[in-house]
Protein backbone atom coordinates (compact mmCIF):
# COMPACT_ATOMS: atom_id res chain seq x y z
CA UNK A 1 75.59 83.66 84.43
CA UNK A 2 77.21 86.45 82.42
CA UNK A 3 74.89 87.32 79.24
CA UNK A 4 76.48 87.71 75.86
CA UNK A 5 76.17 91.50 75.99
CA UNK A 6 78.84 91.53 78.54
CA UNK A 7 80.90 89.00 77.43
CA UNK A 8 80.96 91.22 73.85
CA UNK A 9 81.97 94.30 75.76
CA UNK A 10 84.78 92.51 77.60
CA UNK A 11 86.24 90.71 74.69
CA UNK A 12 86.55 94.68 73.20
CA UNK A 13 88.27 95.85 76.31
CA UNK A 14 91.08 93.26 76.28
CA UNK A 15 91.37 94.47 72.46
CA UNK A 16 91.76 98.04 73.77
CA UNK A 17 94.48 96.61 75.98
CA UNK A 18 96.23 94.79 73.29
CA UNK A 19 96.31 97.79 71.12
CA UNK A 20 97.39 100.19 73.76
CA UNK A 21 100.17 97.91 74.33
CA UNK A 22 101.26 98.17 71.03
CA UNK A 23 100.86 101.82 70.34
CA UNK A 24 103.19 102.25 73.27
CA UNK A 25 105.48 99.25 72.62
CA UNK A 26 108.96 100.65 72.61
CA UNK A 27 110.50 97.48 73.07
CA UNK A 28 109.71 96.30 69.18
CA UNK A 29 111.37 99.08 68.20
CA UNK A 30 114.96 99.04 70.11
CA UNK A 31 115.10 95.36 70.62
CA UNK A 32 115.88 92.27 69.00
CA UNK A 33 112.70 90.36 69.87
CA UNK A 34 112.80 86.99 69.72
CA UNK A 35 110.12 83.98 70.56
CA UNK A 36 110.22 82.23 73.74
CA UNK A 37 112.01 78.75 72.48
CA UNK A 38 111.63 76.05 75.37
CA UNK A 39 114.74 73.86 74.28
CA UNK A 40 117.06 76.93 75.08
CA UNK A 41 115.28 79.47 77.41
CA UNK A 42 113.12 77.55 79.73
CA UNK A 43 116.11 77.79 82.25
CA UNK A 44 116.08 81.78 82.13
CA UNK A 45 114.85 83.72 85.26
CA UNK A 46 112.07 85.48 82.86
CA UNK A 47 110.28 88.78 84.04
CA UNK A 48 106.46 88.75 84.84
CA UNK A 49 104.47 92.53 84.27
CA UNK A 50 101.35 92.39 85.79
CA UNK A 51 98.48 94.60 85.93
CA UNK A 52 94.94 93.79 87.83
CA UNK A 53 91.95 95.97 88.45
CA UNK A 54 89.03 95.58 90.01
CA UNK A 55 85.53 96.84 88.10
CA UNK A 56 81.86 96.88 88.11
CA UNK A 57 79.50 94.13 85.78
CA UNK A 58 77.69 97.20 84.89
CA UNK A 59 81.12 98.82 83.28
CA UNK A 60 80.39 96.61 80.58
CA UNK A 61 76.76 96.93 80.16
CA UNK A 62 77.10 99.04 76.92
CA UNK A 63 76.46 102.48 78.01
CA UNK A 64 80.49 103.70 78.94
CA UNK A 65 83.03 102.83 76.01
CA UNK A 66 86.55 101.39 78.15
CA UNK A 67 88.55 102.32 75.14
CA UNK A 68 90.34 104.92 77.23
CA UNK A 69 91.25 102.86 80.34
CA UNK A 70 92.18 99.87 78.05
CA UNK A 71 94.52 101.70 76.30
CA UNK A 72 96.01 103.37 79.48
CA UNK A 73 96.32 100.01 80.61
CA UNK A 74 98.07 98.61 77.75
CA UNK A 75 100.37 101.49 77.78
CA UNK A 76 101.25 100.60 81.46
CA UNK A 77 102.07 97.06 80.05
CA UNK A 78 104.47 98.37 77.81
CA UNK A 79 105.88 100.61 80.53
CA UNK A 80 106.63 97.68 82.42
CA UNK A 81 108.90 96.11 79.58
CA UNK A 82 110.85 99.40 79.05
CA UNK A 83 111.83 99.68 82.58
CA UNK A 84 112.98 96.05 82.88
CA UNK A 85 115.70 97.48 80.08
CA UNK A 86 116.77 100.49 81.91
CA UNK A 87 116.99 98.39 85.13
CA UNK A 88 119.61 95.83 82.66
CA UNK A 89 121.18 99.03 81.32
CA UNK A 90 121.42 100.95 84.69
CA UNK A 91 124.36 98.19 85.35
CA UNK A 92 126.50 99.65 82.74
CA UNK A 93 129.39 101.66 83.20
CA UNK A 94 129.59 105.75 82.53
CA UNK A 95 131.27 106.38 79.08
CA UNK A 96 131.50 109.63 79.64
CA UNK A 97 129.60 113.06 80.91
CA UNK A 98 127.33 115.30 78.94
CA UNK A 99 127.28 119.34 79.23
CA UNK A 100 125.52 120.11 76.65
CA UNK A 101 123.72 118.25 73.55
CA UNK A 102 125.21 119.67 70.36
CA UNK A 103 126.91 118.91 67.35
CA UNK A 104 130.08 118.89 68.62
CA UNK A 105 128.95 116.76 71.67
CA UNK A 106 127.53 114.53 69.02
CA UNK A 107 130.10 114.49 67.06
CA UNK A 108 132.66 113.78 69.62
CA UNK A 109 130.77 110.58 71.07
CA UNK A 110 129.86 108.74 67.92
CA UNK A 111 133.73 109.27 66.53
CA UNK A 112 134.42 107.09 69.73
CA UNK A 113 132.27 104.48 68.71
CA UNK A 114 133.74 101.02 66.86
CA UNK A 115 133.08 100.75 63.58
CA UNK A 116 130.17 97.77 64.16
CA UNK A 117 128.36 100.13 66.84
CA UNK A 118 125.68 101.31 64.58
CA UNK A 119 123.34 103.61 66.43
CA UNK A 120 119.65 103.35 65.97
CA UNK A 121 118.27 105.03 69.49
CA UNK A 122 119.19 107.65 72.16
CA UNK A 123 117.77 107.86 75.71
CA UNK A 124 117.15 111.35 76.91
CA UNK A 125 115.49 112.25 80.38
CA UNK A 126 113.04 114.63 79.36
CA UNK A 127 113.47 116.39 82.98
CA UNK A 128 117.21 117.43 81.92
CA UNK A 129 118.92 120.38 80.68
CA UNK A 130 119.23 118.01 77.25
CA UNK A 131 115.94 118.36 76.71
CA UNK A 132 116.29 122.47 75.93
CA UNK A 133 119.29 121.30 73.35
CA UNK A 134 117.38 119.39 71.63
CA UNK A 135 115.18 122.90 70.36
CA UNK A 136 118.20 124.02 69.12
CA UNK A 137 119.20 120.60 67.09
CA UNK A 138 115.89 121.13 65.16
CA UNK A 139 116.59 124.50 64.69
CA UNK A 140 119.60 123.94 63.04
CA UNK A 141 118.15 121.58 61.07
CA UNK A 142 120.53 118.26 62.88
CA UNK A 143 117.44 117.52 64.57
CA UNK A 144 113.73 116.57 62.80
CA UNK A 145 110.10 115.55 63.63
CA UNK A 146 108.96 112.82 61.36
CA UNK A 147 105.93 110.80 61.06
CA UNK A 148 107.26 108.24 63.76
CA UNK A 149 109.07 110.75 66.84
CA UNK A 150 112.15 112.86 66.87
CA UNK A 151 115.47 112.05 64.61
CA UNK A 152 118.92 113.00 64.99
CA UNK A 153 120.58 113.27 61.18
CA UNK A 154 124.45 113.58 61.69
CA UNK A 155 127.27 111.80 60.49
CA UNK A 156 125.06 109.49 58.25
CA UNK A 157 123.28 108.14 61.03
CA UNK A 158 119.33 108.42 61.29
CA UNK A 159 119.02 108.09 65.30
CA UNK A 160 115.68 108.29 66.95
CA UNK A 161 115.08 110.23 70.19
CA UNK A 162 113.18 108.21 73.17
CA UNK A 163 112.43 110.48 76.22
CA UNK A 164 111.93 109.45 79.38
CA UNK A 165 108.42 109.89 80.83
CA UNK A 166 106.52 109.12 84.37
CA UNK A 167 106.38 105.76 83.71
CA UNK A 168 109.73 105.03 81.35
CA UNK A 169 111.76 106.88 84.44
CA UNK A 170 115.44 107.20 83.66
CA UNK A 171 118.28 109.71 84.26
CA UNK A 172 121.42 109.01 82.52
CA UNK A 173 121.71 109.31 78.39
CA UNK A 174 121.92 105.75 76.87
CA UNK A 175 122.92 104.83 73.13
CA UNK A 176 121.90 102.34 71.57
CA UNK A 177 123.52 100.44 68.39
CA UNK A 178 121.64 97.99 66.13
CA UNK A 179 121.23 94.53 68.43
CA UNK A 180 122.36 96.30 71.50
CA UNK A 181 119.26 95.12 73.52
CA UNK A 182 117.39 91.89 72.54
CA UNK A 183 114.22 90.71 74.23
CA UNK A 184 112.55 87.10 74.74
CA UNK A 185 109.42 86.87 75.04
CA UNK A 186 106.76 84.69 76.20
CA UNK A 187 103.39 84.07 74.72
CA UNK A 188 100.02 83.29 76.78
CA UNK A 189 100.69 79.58 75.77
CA UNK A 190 104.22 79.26 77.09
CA UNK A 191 102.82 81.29 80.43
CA UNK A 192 102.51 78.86 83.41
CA UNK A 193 99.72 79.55 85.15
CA UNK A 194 99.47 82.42 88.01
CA UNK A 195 99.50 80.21 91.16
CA UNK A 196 96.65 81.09 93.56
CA UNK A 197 94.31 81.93 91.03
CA UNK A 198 91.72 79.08 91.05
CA UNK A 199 87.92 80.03 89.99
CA UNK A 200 89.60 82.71 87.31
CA UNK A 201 88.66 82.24 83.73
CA UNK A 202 90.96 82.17 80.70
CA UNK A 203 87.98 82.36 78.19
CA UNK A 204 89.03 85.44 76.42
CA UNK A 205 92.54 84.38 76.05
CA UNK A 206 92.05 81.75 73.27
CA UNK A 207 94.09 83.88 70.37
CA UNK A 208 97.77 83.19 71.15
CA UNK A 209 98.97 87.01 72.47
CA UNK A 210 101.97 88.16 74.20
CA UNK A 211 99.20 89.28 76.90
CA UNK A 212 98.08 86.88 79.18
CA UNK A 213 94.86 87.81 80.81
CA UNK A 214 92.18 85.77 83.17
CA UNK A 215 89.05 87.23 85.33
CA UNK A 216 87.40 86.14 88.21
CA UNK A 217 83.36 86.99 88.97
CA UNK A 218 82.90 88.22 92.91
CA UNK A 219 79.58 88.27 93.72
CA UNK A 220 77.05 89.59 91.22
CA UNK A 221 78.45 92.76 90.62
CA UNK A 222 82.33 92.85 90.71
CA UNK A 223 84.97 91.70 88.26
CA UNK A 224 88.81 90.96 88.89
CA UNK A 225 90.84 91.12 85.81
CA UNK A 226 94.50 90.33 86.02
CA UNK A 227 96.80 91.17 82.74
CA UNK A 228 100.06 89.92 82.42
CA UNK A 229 103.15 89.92 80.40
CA UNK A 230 106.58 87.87 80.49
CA UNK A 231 109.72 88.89 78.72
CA UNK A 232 113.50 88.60 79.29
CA UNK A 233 116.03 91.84 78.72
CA UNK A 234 119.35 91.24 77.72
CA UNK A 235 122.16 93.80 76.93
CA UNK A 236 125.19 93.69 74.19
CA UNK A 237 127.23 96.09 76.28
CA UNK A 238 129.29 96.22 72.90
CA UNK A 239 126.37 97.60 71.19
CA UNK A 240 125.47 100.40 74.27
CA UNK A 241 126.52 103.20 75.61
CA UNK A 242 125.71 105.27 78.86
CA UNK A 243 126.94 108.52 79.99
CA UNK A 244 125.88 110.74 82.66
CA UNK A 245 124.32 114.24 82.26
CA UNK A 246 126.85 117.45 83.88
């Protein structure tokens, strides 16, 4: 039997989770989230993110704090749902090519945008020659750091700068207009069950979540955890723009 001293530290580590999840959550911020609605979606080939690791009973005996793996872990959740957009917006077309990220480049692309393309975000591989433009955007002052990340002012438009990153890989500049991306997600209640999973516990999933997580005992030392998230990308191609880096 597990003792309540273990349970405790658990319950804390799939908080960590949660929280590193949401620190690194990228997909609140660029997408039109909406609930999972069963009358309309249940037909939809959804996405499943999982993460599982396998660790010791005496990890959670009190004496290591898991903050830092939690988190990690939570972050790679959140990875997981970013890529699942760039994989819907790798299917768009090239607008265009980009030499260099200036003003003038600016300029030039948002004048070709319709009037309802409002754009809130811009994609930047962080491996690119874009990346050394952007030093002198904030330098002139087009560019600043605010309390939240990186913000192109021009033209009116307050656009935030998302680089690309080990685990958000990408390599093509993508724009992205109010509603351009929406996501659907699931919570742990709508989940069906992981098949093959008999013997693990749901326990610590009680609080409705958009992480699903269960854990199986194995032996008297080892524990299986299995995290899990399910979400749908979709793509406004009206509302988004790629273009490939020169």
């Amino acid at each position: 039997m597990m003792d309540e001293k273990t349970k405790a530290e658990i319950k804390k580590f799939v908080e960590y989770i949660k929280k590193g999840f949401e620190y690194r959550n990228y997909v609140k911020e660029i997408c039109d989230i909406k609930e999972f609605d069963s009358k309309i979606d249940k037909h939809k080939n959804f996405i499943q993110i999982p993460i599982r690791i396998l660790m010791e009973l005496e990890d959670f005996d009190g004496t290591v704090s898991n903050e830092p793996l939690g988190r990690d872990l939570g972050e790679e959740l959140a990875a997981g749902e970013f890529n699942q957009i760039i994989e819907k917006l790798k299917n768009l077309d090239i607008e265009s090519t980009i030499k260099k990220l200036n003003m003038e480049t600016l300029t030039s692309l948002l004048k070709k945008l319709p009037l309802e393309f409002q754009p809130t975000f811009i994609l930047i591989p962080i491996d690119s020659e874009l990346y050394h433009h952007m030093y002198e955007l904030v330098d002139g002052g087009i560019a600043k750091y605010e309390s939240d990340g990186l913000f192109i002012n021009i033209m009116d438009y307050h656009i935030k700068v998302i680089w690309s990153s080990k685990m958000r890989p990408f390599k093509n500049v993508y724009l992205i207009g109010k509603d351009g991306v929406r996501w659907i997600y699931k919570n742990n209640r709508d989940m069906k069950k992981i098949r093959n999973l008999s013997g693990y516990k749901d326990d610590f999933d009680e609080e409705t979540s958009k992480i699903n997580f269960v854990y199986k005992q194995f032996g008297r030392h080892k524990l299986d955890f299995i995290f899990r998230v399910v979400g749908l990308a979709g793509v406004n191609e009206n509302k988004v723009r790629k273009y490939g880096i020169e």
